[in-house]
N, C-alpha and C. Protein backbone atom coordinates (compact mmCIF):
# COMPACT_ATOMS: atom_id res chain seq x y z
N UNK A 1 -18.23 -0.92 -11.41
CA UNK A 1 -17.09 -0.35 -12.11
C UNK A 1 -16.89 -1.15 -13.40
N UNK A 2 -16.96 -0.25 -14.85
CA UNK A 2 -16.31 -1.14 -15.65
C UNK A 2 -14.74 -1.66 -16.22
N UNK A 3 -14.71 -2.81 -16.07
CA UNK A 3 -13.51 -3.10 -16.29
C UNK A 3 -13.18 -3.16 -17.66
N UNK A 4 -11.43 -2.62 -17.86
CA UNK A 4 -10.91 -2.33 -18.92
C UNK A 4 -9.72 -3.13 -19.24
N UNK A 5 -9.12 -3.34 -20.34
CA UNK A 5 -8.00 -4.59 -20.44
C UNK A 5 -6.68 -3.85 -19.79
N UNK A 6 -6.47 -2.77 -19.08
CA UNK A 6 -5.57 -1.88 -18.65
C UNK A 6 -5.74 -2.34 -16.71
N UNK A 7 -6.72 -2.72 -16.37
CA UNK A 7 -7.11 -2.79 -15.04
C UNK A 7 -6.13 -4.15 -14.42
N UNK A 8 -5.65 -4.06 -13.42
CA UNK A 8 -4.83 -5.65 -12.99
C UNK A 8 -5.32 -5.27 -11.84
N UNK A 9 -5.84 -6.95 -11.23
CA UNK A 9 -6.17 -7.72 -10.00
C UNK A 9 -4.74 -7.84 -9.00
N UNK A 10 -5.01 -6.94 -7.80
CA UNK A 10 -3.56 -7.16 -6.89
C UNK A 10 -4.04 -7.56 -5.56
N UNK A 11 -3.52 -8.26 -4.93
CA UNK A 11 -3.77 -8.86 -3.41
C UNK A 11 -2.90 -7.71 -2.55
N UNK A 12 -3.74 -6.99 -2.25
CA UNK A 12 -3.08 -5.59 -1.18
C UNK A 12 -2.43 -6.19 0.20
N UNK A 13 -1.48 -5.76 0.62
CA UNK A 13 -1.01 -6.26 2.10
C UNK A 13 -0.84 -4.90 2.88
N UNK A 14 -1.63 -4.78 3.58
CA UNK A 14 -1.26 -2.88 4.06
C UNK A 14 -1.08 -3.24 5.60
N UNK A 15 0.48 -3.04 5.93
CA UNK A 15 0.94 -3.05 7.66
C UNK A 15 0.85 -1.84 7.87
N UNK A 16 0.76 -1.51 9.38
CA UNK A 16 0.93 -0.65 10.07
C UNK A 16 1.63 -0.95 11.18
N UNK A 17 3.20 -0.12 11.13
CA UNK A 17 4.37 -0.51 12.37
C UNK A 17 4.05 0.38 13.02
N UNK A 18 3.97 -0.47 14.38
CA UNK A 18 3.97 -0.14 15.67
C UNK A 18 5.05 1.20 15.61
N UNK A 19 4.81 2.27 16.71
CA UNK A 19 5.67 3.29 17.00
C UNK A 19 6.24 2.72 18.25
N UNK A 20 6.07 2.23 19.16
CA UNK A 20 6.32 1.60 20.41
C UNK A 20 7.61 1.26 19.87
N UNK A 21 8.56 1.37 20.11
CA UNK A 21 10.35 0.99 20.13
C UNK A 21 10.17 -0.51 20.32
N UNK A 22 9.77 -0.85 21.70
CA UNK A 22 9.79 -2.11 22.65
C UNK A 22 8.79 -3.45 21.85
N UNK A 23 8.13 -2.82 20.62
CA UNK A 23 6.61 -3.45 20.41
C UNK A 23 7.02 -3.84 18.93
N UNK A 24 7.23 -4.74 18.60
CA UNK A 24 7.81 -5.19 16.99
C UNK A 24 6.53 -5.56 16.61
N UNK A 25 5.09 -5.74 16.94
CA UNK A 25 3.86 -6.28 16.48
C UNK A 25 3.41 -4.93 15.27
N UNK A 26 2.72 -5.21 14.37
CA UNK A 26 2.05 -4.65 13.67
C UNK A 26 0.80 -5.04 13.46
N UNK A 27 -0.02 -3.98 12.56
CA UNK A 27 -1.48 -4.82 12.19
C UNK A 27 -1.45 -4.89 10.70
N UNK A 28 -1.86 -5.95 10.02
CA UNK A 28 -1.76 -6.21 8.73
C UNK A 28 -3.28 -6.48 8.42
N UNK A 29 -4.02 -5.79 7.28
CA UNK A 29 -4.68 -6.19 6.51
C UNK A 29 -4.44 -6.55 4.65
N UNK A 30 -5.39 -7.31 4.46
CA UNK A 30 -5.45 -8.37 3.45
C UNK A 30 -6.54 -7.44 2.32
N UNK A 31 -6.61 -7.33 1.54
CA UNK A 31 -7.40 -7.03 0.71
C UNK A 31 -7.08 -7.20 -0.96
N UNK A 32 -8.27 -7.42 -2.11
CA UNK A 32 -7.99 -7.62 -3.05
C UNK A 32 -8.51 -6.59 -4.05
N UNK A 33 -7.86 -6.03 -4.77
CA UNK A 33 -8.39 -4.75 -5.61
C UNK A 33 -8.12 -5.11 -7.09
N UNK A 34 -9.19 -4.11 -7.94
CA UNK A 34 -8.43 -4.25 -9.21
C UNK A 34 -8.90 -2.99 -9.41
N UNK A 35 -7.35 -2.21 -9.91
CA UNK A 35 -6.86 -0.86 -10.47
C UNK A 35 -5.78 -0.93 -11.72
N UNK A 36 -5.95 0.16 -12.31
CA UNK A 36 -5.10 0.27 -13.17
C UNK A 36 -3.87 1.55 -12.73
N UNK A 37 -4.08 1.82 -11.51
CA UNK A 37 -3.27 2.68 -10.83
C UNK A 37 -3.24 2.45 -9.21
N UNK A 38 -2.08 2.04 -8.62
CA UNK A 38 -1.90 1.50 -7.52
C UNK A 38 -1.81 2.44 -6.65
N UNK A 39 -1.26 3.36 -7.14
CA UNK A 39 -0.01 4.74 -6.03
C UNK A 39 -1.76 5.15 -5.58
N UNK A 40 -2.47 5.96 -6.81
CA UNK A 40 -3.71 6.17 -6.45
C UNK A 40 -4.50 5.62 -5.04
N UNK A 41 -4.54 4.56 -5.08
CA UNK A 41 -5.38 3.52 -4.25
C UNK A 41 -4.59 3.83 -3.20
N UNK A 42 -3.44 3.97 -2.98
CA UNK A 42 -2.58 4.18 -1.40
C UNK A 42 -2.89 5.62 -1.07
N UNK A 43 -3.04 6.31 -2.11
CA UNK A 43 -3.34 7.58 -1.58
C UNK A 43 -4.89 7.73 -1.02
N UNK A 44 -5.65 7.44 -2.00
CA UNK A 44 -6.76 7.22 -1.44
C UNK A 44 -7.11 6.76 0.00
N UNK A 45 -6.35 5.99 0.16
CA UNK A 45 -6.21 5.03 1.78
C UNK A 45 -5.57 6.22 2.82
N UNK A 46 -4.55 7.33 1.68
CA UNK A 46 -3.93 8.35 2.95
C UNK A 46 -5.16 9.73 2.58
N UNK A 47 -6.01 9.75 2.27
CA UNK A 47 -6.53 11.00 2.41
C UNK A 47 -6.48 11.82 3.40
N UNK A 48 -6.29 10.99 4.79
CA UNK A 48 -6.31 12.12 6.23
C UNK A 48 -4.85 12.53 5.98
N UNK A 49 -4.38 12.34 5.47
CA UNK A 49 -2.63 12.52 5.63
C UNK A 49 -2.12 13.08 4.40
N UNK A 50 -2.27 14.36 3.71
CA UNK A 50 -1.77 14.46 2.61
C UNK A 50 -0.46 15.21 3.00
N UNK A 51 0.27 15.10 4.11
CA UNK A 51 1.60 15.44 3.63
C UNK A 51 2.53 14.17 4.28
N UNK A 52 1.49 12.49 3.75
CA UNK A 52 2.57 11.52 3.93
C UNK A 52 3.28 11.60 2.62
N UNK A 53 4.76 10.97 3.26
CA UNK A 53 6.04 10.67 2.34
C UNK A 53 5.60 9.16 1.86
N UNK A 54 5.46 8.93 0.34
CA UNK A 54 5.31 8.11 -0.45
C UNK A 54 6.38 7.52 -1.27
N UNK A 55 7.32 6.25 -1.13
CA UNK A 55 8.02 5.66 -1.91
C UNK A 55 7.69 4.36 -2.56
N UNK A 56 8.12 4.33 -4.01
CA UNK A 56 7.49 3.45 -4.30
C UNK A 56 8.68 2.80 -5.29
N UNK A 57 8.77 1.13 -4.82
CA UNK A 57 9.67 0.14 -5.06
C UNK A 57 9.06 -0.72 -6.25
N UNK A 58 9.48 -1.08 -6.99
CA UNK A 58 8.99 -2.03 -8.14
C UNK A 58 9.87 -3.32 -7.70
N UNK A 59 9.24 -4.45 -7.36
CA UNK A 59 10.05 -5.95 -7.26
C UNK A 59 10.40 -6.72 -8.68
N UNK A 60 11.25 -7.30 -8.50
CA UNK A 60 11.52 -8.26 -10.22
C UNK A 60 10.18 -8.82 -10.14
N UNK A 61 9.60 -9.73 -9.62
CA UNK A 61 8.26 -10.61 -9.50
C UNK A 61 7.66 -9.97 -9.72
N UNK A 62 7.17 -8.31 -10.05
CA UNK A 62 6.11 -7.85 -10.75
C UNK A 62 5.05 -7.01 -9.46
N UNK A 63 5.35 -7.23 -8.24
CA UNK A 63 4.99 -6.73 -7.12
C UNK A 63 5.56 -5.06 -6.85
N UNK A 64 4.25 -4.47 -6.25
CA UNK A 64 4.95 -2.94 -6.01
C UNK A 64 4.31 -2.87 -4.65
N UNK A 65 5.50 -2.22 -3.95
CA UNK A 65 5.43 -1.50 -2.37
C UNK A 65 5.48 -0.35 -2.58
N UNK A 66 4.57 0.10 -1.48
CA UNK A 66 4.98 1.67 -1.13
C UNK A 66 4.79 1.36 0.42
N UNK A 67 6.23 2.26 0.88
CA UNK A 67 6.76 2.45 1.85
C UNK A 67 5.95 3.85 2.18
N UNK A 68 5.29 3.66 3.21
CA UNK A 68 4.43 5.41 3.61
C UNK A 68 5.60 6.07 5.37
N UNK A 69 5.55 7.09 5.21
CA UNK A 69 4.90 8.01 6.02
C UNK A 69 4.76 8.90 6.62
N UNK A 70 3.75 8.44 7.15
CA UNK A 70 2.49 9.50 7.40
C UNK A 70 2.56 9.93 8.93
N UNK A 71 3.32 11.23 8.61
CA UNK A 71 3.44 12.09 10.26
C UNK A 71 4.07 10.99 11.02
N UNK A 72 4.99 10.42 10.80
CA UNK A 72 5.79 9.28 11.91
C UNK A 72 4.93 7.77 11.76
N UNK A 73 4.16 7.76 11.59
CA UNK A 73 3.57 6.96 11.27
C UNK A 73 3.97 5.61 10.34
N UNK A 74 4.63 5.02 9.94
CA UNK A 74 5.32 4.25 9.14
C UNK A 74 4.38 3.32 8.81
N UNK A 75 4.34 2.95 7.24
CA UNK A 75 3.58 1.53 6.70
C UNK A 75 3.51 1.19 5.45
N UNK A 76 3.28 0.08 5.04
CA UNK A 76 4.19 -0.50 3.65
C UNK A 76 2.43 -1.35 3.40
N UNK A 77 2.18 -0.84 1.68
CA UNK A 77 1.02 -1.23 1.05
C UNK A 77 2.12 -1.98 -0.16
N UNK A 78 2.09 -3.41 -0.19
CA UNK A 78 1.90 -4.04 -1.01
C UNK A 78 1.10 -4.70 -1.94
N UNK A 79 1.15 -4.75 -3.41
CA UNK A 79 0.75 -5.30 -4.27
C UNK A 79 0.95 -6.47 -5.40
N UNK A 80 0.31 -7.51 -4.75
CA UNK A 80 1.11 -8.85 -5.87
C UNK A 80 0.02 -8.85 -6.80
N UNK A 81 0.25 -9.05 -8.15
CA UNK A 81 -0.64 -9.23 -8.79
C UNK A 81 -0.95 -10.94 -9.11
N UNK A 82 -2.55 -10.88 -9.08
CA UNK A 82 -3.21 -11.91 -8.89
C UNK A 82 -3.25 -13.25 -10.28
């Protein structure tokens, strides 16, 4: 891929909450991307799911969440930039 001065390096945090009521555990992966479009990249990640609900939070620190979901499914893709 060539990179462009528009592209930023983000350390992805993508949970997935448990549906289990009783079960507060989630699974978290770690990953590091560089995009010049974030929402993209979460969607990409929801392709089986195109009628998840997508919100998306901007932090003062420069970090963006999106809150997903997907058919009950609940999960939050964060992005800090690197």
């Amino acid at each position: 891929m060539e990179r462009n001065e528009h592209m930023q390096e983000y350390e992805v945090v993508w949970e997935i909450f448990n549906e289990c009521a009783n079960n507060q555990m989630r699974d978290v992966f770690f990953k590091e991307i560089t995009t010049d479009d974030p929402e993209a990249e979460v969607r990409k990640l929801l392709k089986d799911s195109a009628d998840a609900v997508i919100t998306r939070e901007d932090m003062s620190d420069g970090s963006i969440v999106f809150h997903v979901d997907a058919s009950g499914l609940l999960q939050r893709y964060s992005f800090t930039p690197v």
